[in-house]
N, C-alpha and C. Protein backbone atom coordinates (compact mmCIF):
# COMPACT_ATOMS: atom_id res chain seq x y z
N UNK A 1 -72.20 110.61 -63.90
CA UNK A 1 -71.36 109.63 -63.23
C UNK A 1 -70.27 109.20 -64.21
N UNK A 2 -69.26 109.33 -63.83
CA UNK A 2 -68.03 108.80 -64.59
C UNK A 2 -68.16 107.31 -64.94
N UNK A 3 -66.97 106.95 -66.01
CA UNK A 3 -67.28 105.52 -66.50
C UNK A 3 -66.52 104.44 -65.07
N UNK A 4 -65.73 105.31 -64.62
CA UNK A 4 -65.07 104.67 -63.45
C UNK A 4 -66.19 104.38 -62.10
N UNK A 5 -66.37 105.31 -61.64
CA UNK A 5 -67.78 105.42 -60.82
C UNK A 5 -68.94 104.53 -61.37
N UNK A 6 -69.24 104.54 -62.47
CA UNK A 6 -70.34 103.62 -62.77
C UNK A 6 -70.03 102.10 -62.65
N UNK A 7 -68.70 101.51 -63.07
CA UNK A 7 -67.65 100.30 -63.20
C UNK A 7 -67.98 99.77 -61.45
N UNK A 8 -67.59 101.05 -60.49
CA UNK A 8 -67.83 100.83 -59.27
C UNK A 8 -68.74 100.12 -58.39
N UNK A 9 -70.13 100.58 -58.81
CA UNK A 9 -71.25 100.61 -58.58
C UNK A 9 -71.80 99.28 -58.54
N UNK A 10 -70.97 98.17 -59.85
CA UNK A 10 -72.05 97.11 -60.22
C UNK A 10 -71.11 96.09 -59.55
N UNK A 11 -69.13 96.41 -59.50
CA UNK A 11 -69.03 95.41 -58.90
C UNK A 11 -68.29 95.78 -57.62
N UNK A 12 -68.14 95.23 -56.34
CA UNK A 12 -67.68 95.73 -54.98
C UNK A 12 -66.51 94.28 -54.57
N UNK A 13 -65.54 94.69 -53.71
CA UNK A 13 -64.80 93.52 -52.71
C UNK A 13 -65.72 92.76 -51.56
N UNK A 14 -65.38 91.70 -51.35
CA UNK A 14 -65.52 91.04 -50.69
C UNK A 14 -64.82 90.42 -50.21
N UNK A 15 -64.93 89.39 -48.81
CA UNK A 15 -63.78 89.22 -47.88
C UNK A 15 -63.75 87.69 -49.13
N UNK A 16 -64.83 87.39 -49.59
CA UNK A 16 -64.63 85.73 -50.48
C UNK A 16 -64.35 86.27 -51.90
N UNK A 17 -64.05 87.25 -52.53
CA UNK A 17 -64.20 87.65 -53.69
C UNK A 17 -64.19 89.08 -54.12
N UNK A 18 -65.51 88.96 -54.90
CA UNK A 18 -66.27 90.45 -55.43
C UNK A 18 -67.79 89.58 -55.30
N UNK A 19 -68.54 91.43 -55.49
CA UNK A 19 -70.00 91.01 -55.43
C UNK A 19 -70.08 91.85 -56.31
N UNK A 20 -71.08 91.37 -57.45
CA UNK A 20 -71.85 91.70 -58.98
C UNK A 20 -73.00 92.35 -58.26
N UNK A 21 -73.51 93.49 -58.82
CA UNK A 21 -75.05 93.74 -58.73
C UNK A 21 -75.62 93.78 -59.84
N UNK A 22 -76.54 93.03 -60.56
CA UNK A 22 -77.34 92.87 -61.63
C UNK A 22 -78.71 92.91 -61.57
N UNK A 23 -79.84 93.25 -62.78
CA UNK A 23 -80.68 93.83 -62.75
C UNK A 23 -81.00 92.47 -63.35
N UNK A 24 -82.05 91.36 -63.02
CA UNK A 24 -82.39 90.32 -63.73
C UNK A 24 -83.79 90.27 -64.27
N UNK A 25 -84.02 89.75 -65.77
CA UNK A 25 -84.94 90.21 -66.50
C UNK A 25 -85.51 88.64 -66.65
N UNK A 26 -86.46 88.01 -65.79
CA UNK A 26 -86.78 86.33 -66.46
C UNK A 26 -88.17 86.59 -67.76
N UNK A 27 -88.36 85.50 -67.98
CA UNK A 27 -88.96 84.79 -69.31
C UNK A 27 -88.62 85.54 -70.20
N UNK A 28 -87.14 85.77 -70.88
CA UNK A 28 -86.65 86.50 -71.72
C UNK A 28 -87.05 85.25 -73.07
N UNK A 29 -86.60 85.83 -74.14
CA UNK A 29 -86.51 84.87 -75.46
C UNK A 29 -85.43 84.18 -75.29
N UNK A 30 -84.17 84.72 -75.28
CA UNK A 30 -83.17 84.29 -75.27
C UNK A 30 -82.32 84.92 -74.09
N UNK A 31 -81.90 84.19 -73.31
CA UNK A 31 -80.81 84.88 -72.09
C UNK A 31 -79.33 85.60 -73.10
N UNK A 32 -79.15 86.96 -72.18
CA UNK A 32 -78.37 87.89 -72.87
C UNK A 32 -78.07 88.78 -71.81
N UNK A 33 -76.67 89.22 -71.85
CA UNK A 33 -76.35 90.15 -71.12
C UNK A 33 -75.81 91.84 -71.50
N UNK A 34 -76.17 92.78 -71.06
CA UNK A 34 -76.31 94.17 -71.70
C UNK A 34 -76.09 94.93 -69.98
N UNK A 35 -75.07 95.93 -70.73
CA UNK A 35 -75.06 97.49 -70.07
C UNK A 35 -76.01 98.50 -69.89
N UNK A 36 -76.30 98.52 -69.48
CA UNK A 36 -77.73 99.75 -69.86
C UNK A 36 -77.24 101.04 -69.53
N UNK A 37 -77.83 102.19 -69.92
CA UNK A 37 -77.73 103.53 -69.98
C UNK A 37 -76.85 104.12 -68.60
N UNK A 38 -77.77 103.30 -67.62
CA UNK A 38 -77.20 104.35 -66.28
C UNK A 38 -76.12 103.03 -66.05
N UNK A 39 -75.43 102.62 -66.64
CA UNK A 39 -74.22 101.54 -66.06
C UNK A 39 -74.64 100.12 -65.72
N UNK A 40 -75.52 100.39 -64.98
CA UNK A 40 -76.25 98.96 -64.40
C UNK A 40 -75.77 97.74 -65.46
N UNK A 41 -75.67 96.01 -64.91
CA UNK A 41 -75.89 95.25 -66.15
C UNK A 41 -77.05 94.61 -65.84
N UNK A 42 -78.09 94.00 -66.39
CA UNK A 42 -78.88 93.43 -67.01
C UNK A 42 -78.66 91.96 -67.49
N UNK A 43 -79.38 91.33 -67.19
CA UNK A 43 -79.39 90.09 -67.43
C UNK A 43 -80.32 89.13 -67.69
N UNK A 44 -80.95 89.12 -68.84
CA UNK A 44 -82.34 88.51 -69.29
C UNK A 44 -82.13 86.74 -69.40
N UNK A 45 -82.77 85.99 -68.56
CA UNK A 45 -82.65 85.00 -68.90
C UNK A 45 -84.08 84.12 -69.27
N UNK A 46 -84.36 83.24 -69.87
CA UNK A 46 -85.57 82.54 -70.33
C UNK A 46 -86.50 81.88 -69.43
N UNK A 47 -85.92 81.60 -68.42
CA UNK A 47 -86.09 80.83 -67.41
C UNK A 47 -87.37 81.79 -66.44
N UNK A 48 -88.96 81.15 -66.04
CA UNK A 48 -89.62 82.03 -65.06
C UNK A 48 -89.19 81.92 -64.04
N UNK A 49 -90.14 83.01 -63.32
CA UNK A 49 -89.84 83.52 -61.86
C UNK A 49 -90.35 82.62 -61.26
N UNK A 50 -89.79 81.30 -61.01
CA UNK A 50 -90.94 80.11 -60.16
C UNK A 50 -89.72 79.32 -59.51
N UNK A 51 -89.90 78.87 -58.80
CA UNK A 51 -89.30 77.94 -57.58
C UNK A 51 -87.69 78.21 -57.68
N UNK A 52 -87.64 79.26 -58.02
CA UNK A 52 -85.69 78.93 -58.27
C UNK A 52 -85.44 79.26 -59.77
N UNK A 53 -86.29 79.03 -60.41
CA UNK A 53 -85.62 78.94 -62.13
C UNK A 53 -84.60 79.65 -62.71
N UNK A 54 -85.20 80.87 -62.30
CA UNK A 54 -84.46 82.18 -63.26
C UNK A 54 -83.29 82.18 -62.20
N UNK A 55 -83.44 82.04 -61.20
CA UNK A 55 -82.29 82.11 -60.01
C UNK A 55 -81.05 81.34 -60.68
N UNK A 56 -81.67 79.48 -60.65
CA UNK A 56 -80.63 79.12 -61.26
C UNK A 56 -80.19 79.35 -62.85
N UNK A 57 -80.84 79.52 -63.65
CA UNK A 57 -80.76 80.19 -64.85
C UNK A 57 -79.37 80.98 -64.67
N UNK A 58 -79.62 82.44 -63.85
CA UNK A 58 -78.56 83.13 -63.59
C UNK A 58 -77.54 82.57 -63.35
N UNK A 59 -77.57 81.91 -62.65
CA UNK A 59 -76.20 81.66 -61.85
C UNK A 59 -75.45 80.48 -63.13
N UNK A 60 -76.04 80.15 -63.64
CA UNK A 60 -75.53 78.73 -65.25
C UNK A 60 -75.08 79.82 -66.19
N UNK A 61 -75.61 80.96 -66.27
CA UNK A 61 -75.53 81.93 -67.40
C UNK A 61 -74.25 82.31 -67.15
N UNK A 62 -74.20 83.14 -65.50
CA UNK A 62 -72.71 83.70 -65.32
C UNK A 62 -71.54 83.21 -65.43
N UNK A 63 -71.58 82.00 -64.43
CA UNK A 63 -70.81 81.23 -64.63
C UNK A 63 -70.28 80.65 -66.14
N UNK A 64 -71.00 80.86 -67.22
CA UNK A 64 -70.88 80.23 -68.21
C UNK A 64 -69.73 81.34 -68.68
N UNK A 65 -70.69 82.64 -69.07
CA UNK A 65 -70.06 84.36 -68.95
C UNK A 65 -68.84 84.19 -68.57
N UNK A 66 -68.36 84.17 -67.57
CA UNK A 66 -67.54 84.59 -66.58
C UNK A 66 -66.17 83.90 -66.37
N UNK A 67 -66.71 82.93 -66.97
CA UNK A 67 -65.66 81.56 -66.86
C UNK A 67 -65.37 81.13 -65.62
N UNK A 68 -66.30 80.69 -64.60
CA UNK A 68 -65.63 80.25 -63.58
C UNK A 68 -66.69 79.52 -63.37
N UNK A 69 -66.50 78.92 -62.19
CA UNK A 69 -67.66 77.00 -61.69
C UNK A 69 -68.42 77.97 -61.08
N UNK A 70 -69.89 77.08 -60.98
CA UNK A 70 -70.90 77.34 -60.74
C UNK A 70 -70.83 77.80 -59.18
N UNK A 71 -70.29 77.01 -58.67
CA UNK A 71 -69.83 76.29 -57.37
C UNK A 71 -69.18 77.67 -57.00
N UNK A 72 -68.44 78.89 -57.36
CA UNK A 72 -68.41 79.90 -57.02
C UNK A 72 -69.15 80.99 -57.14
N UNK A 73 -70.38 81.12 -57.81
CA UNK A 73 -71.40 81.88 -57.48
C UNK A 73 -72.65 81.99 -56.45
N UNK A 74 -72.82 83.12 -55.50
CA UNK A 74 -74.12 82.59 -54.80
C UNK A 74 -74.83 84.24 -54.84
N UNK A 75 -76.10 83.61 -54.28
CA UNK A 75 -76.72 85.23 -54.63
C UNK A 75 -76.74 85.04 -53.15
N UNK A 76 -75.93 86.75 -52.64
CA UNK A 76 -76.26 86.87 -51.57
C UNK A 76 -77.56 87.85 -50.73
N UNK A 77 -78.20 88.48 -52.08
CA UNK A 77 -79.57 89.57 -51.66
C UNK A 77 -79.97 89.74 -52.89
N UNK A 78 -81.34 89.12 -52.56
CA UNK A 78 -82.34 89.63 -54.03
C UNK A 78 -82.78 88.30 -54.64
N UNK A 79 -82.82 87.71 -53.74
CA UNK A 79 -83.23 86.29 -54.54
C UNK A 79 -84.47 86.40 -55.30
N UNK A 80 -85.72 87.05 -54.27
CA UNK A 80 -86.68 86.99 -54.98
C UNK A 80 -87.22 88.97 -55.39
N UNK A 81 -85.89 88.97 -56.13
CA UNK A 81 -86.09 90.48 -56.31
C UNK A 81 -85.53 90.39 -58.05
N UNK A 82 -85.83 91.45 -58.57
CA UNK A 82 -84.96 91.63 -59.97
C UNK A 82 -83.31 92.11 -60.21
N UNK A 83 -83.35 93.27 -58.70
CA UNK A 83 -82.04 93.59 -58.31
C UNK A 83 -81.43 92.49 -57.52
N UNK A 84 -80.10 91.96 -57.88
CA UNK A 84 -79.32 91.19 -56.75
C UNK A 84 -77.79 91.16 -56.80
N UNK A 85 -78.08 90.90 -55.81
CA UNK A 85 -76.02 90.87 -55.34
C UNK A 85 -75.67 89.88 -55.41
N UNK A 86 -74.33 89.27 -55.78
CA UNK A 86 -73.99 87.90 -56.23
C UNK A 86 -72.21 87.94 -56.08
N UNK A 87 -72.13 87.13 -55.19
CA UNK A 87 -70.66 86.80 -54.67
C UNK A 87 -70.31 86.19 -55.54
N UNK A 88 -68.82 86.22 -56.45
CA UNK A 88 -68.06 85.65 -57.51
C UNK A 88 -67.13 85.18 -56.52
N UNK A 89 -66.47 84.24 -56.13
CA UNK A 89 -65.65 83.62 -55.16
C UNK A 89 -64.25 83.74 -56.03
N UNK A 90 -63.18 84.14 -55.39
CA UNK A 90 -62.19 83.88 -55.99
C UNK A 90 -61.47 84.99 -56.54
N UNK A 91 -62.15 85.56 -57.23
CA UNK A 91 -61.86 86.99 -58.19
C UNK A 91 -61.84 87.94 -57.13
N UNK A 92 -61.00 88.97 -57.71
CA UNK A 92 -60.83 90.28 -57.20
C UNK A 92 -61.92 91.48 -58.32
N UNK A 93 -62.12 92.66 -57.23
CA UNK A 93 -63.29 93.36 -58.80
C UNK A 93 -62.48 93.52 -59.69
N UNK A 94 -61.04 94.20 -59.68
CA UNK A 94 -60.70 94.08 -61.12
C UNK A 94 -60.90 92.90 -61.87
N UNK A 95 -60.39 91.91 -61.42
CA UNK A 95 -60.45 90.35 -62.76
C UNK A 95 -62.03 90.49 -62.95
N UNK A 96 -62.54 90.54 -62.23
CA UNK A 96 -64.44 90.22 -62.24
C UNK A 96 -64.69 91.32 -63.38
N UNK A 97 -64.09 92.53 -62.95
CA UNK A 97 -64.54 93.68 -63.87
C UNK A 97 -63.93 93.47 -65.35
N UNK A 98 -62.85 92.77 -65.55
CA UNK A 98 -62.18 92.05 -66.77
C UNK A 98 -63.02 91.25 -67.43
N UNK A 99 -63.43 90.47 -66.49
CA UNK A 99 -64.36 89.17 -67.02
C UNK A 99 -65.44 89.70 -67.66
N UNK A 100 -66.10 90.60 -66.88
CA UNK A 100 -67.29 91.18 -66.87
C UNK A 100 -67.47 91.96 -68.72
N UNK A 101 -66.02 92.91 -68.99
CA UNK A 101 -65.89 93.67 -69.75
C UNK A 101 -66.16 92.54 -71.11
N UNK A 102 -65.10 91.40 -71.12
CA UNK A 102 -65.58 90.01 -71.71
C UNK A 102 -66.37 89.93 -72.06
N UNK A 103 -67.39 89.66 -71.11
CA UNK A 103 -68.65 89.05 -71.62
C UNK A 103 -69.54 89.54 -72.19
N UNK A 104 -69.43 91.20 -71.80
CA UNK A 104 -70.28 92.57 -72.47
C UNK A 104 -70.17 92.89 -74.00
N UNK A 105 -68.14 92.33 -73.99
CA UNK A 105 -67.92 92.23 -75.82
C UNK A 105 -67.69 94.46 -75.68
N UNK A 106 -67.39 94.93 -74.18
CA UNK A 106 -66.48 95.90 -74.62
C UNK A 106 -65.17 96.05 -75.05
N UNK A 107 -64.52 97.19 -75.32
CA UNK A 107 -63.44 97.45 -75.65
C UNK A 107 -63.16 99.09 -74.83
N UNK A 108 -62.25 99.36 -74.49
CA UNK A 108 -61.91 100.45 -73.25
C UNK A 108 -62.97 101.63 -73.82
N UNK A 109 -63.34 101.69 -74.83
CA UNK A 109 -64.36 102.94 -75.26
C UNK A 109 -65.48 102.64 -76.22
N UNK A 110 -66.09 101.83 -75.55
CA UNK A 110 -66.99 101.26 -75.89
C UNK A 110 -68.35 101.65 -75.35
N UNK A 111 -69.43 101.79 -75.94
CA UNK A 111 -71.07 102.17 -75.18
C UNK A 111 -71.44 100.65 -74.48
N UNK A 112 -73.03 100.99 -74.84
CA UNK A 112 -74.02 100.12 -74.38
C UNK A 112 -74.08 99.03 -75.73
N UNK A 113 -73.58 97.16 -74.69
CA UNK A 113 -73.66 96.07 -75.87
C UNK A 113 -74.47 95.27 -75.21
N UNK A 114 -74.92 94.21 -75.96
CA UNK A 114 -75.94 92.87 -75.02
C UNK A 114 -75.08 91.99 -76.52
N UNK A 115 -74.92 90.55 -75.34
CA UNK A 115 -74.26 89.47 -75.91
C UNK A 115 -75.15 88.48 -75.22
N UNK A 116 -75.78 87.90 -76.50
CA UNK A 116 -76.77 86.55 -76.37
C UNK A 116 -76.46 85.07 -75.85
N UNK A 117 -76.91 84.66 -75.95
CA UNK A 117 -76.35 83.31 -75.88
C UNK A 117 -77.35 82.16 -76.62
């Protein structure tokens, strides 16, 4: 899969935005975000899998990531899954995919990074 095709994959349009697909990892040590091998991103946060936690965890993390209000993130599938889809309100996939590149700490030829927090 190309680096373009893979770029594709994680983030899509939406009629409110873009939608992120992320692979979420709870009771991490430290919440951190990483590329993994097949493209996917990853997103370990500290927070358990119990009433919401890691849910909202995520959504404080990205937003933090991402630079934008909380208040524009929602998960729209996968709440109680590890895979989920997540509406960024506002952004187009390129800016999202900008943001995204940001927060990963790539550079246009860059591998696989994880940035802690």
């Amino acid at each position: 899969m190309t680096t373009s095709a893979v770029r594709a994959s994680r983030v899509s349009a939406h009629a409110d935005g873009s939608v992120l697909s992320v692979v979420v990892a709870p009771r991490a040590a430290r919440s951190t975000i990483e590329q993994l091998a097949d493209g996917a991103i990853q997103i370990r946060v500290t927070a358990p899998p119990v009433d919401g936690a890691a849910n909202a965890a995520l959504v404080r993390f990205l937003a933090d990531r991402l630079d934008v209000p909380r208040s524009r993130l929602k998960i729209i599938s996968g709440a109680s899954s590890r895979r989920k889809h997540i509406i960024v309100g506002g952004l187009t996939p390129g800016e999202l995919e900008t943001r995204l590149q940001a927060a990963l700490g790539e550079r246009p030829s860059s591998g696989s990074h994880s940035v802690s927090s």
